[in-house]
N, C-alpha and C. Protein backbone atom coordinates (compact mmCIF):
# COMPACT_ATOMS: atom_id res chain seq x y z
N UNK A 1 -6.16 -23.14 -6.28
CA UNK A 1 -5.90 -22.04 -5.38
C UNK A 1 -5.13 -20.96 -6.14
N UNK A 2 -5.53 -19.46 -5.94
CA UNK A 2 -4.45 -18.55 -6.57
C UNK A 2 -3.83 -17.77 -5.24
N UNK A 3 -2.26 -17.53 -5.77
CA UNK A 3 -2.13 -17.00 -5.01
C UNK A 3 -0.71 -16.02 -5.54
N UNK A 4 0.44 -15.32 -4.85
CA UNK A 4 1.13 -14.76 -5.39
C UNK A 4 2.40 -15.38 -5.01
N UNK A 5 3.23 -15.54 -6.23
CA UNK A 5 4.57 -15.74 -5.80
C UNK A 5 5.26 -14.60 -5.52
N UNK A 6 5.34 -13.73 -5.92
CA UNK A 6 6.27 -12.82 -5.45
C UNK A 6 5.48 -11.52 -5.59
N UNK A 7 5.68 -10.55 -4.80
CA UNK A 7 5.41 -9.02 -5.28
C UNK A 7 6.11 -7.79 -5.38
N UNK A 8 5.84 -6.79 -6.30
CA UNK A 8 6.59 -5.72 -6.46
C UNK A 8 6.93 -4.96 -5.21
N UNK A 9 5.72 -5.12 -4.16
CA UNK A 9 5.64 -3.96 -3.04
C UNK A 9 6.60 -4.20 -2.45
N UNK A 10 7.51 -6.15 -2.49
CA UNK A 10 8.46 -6.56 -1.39
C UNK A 10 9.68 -6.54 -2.49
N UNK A 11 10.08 -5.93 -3.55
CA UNK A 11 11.17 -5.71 -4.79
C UNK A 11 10.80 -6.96 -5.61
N UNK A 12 9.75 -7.56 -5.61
CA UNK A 12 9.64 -8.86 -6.94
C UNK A 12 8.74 -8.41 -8.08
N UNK A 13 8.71 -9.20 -8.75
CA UNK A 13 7.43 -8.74 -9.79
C UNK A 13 6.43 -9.69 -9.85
N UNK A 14 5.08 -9.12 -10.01
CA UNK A 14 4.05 -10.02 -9.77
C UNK A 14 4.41 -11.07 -11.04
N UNK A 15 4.03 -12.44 -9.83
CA UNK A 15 4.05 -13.71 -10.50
C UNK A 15 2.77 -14.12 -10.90
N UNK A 16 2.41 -14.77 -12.03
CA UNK A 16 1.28 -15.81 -11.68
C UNK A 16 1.74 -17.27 -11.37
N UNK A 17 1.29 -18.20 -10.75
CA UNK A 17 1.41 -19.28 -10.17
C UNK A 17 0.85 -20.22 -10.92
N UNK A 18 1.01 -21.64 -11.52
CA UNK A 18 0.79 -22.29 -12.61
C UNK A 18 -0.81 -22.69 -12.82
N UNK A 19 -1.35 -22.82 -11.26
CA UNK A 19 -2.51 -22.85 -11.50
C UNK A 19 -3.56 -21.39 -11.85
N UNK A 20 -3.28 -20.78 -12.40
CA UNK A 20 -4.28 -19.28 -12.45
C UNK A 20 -4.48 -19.57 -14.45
N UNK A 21 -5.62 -19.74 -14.78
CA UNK A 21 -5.75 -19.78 -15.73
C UNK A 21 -5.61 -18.27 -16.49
N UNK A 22 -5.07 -18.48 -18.12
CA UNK A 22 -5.53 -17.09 -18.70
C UNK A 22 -6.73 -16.45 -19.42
N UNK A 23 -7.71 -16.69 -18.38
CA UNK A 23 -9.15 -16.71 -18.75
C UNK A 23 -9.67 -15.21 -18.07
N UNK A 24 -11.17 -14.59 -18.81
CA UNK A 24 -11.65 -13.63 -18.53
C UNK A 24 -12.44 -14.68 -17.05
N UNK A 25 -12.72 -15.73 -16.99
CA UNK A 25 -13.31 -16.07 -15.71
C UNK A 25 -12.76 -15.69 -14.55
N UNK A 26 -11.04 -15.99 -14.71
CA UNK A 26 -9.79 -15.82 -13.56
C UNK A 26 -9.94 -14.36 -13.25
N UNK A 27 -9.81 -13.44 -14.13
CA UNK A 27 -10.02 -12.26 -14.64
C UNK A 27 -11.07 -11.66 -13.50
N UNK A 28 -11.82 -11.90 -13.73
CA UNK A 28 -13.07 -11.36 -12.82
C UNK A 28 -13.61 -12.01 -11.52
N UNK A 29 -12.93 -12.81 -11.62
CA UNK A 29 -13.24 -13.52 -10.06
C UNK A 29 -12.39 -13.43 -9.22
N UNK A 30 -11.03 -13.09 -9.90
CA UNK A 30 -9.59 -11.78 -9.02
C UNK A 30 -9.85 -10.44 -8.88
N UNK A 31 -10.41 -9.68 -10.07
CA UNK A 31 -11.28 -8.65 -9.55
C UNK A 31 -12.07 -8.54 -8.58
N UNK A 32 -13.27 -9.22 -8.57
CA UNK A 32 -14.08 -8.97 -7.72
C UNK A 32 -13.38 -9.19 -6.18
N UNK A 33 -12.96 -10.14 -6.16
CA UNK A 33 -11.84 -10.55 -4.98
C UNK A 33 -10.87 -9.66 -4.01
N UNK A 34 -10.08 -9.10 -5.32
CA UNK A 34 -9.03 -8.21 -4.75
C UNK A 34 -9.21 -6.89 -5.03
N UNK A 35 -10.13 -6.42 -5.74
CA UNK A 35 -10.50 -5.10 -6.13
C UNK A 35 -11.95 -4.65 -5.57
N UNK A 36 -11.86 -4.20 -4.18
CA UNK A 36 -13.11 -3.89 -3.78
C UNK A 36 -13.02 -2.07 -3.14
N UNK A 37 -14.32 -1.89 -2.32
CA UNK A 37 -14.25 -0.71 -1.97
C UNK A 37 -13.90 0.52 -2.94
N UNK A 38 -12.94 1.63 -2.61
CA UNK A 38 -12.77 2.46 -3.47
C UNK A 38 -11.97 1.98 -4.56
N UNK A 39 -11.44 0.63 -4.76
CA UNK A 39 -10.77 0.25 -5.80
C UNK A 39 -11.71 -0.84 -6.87
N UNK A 40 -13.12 -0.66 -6.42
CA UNK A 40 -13.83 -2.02 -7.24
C UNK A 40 -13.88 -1.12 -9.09
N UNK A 41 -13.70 -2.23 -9.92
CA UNK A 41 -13.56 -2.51 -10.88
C UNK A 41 -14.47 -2.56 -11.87
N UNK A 42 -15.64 -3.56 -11.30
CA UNK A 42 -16.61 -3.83 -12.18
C UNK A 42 -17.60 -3.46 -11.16
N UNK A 43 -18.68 -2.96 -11.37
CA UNK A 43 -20.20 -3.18 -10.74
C UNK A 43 -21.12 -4.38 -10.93
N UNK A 44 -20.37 -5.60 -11.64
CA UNK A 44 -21.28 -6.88 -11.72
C UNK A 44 -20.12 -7.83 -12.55
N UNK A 45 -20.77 -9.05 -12.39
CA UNK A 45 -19.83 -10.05 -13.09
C UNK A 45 -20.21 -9.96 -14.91
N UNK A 46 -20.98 -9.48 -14.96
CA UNK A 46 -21.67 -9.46 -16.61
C UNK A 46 -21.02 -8.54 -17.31
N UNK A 47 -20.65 -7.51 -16.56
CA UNK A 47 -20.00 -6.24 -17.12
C UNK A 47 -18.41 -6.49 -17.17
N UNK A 48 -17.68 -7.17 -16.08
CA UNK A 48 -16.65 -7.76 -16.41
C UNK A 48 -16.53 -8.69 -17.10
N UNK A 49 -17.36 -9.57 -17.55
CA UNK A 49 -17.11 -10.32 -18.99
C UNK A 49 -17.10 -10.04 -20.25
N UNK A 50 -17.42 -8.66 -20.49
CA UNK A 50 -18.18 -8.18 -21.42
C UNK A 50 -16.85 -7.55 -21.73
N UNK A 51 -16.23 -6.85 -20.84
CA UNK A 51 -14.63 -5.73 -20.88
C UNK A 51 -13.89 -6.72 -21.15
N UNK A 52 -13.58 -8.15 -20.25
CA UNK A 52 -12.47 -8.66 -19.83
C UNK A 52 -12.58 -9.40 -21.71
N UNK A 53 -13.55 -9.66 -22.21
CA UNK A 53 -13.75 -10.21 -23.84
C UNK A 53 -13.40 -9.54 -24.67
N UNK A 54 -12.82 -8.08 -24.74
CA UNK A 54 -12.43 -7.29 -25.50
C UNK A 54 -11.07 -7.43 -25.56
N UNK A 55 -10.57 -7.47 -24.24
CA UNK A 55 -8.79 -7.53 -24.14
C UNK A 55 -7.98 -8.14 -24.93
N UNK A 56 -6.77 -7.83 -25.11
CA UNK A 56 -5.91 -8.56 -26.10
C UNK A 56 -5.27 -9.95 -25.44
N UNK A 57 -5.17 -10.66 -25.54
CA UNK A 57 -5.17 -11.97 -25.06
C UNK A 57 -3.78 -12.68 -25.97
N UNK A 58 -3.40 -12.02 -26.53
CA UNK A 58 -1.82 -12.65 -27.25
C UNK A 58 -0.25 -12.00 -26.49
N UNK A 59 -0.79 -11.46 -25.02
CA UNK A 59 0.45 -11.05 -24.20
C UNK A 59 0.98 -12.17 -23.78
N UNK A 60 2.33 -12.16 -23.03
CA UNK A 60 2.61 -13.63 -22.39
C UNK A 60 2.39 -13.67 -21.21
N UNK A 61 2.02 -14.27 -20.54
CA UNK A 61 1.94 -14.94 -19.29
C UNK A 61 3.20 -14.84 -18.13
N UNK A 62 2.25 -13.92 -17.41
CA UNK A 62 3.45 -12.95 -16.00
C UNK A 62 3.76 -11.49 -16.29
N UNK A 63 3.19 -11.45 -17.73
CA UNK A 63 3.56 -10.21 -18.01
C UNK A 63 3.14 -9.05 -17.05
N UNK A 64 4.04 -7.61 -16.85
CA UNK A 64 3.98 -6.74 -16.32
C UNK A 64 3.53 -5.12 -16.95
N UNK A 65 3.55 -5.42 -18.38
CA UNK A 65 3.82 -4.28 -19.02
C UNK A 65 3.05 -4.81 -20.29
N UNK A 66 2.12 -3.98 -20.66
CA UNK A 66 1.44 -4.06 -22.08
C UNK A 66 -0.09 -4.14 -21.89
N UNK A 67 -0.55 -3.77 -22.70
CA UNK A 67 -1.76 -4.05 -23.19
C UNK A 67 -2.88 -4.96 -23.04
N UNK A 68 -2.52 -5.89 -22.10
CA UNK A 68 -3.03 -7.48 -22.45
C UNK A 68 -3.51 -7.66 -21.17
N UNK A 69 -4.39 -8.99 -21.53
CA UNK A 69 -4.99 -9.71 -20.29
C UNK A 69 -4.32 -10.44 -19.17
N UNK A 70 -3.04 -10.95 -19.67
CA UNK A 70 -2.05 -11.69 -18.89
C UNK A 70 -1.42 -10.49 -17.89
N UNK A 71 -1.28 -9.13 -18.26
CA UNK A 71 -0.40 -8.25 -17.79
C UNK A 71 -1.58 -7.85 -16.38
N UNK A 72 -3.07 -7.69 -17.08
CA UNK A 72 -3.93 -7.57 -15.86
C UNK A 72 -3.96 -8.43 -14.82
N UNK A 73 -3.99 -9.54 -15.54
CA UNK A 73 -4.10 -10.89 -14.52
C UNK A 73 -2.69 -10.98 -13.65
N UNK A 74 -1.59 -10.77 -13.99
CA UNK A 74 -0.42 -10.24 -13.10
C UNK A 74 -0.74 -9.51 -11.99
N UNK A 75 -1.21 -8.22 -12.46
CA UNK A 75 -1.32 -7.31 -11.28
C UNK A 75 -2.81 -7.83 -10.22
N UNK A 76 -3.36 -8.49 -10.49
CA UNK A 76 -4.42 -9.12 -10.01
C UNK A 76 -4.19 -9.74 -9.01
N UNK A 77 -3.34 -11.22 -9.45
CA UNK A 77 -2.67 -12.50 -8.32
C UNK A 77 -1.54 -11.24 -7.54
N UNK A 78 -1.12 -10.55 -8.03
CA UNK A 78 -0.37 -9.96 -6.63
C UNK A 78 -0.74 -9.13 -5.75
N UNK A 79 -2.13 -8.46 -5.89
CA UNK A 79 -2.92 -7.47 -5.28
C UNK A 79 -3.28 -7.69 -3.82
N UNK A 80 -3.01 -7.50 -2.69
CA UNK A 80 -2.70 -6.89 -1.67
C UNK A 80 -3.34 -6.30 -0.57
N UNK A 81 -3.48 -5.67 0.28
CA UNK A 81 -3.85 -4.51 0.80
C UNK A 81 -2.98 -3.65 0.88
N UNK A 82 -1.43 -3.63 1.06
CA UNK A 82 -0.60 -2.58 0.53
C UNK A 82 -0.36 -1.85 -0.47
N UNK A 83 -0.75 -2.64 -1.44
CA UNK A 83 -0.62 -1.97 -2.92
C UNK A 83 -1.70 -2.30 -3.66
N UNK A 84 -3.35 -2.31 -3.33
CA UNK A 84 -4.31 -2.37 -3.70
C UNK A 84 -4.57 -1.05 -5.04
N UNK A 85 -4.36 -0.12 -3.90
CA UNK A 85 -4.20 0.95 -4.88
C UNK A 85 -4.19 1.21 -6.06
N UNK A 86 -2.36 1.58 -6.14
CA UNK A 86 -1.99 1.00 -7.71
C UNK A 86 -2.16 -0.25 -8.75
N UNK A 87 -2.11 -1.30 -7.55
CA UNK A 87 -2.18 -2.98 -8.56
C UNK A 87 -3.66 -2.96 -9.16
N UNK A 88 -4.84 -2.62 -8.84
CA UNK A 88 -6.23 -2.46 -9.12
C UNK A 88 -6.15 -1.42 -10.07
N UNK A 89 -5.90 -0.39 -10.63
CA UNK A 89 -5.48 0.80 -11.29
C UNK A 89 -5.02 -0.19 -12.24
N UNK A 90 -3.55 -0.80 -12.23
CA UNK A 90 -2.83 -1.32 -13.21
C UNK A 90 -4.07 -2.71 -14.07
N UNK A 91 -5.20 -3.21 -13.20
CA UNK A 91 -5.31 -4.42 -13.52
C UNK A 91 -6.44 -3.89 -14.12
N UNK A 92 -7.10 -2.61 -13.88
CA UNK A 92 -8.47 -2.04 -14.78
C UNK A 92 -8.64 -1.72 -16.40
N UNK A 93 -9.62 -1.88 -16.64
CA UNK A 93 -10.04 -1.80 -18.26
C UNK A 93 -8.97 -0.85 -18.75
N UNK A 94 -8.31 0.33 -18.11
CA UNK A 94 -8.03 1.72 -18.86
C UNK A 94 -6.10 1.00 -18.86
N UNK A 95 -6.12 0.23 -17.71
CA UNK A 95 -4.66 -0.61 -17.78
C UNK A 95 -3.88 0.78 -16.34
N UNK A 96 -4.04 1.23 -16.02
CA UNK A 96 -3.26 2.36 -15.30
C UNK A 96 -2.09 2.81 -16.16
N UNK A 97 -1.24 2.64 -14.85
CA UNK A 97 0.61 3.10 -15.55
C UNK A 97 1.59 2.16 -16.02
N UNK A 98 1.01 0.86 -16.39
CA UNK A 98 1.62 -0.58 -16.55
C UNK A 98 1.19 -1.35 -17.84
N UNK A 99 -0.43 -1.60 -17.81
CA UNK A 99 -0.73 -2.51 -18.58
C UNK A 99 -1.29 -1.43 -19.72
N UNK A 100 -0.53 -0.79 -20.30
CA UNK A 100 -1.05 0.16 -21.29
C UNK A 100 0.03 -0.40 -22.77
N UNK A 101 -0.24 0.20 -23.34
CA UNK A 101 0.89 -0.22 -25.15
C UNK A 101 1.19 -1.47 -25.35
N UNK A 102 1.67 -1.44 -26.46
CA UNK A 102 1.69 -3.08 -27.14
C UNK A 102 2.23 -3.74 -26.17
N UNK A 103 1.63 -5.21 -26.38
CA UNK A 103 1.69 -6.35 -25.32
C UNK A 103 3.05 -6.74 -25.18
């Protein structure tokens, strides 16, 4: 099961929870999930494997800030309908205002 321990929208920072792997699978199957409508991400699961395989993958785990796949996958497990918005922004290929610069 994924789910969120804590979120920014309520003053926490997105958690991941022990079971959320750091995989491009988790990756895109939280996308597709929590990133829909005007916030969808990918237009297919092929195309998110293809992005999510490029990412830097040596961030740490929970991360909030950097470059990396772990920092997406953060904003992912905490994504919302309150803060869909921004957390989908932060968790996209371009990284938003979060997951951008070294990991």
């Amino acid at each position: 099961m994924l789910f969120c321990t804590a979120l920014s929208a309520c003053g926490g920072t997105p958690e991941l929870t022990p079971d959320v792997s750091m995989s491009c699978t988790s990756y895109c199957g939280l996308a597709q999930l929590r990133c829909h409508n005007a916030q969808l991400l990918f237009s297919n699961a092929d195309t998110c494997q293809k992005v999510c395989a490029a990412f830097d993958a040596s961030g740490t785990p929970g991360a909030t800030a950097g470059d990396s796949l772990q920092c997406r996958l953060s904003y992912l497990v905490a994504t919302n309908r309150s803060n869909a918005l921004a957390f989908c922004r932060n968790a996209s290929p371009a990284g938003g205002s979060a997951c951008v610069g070294a990991p």
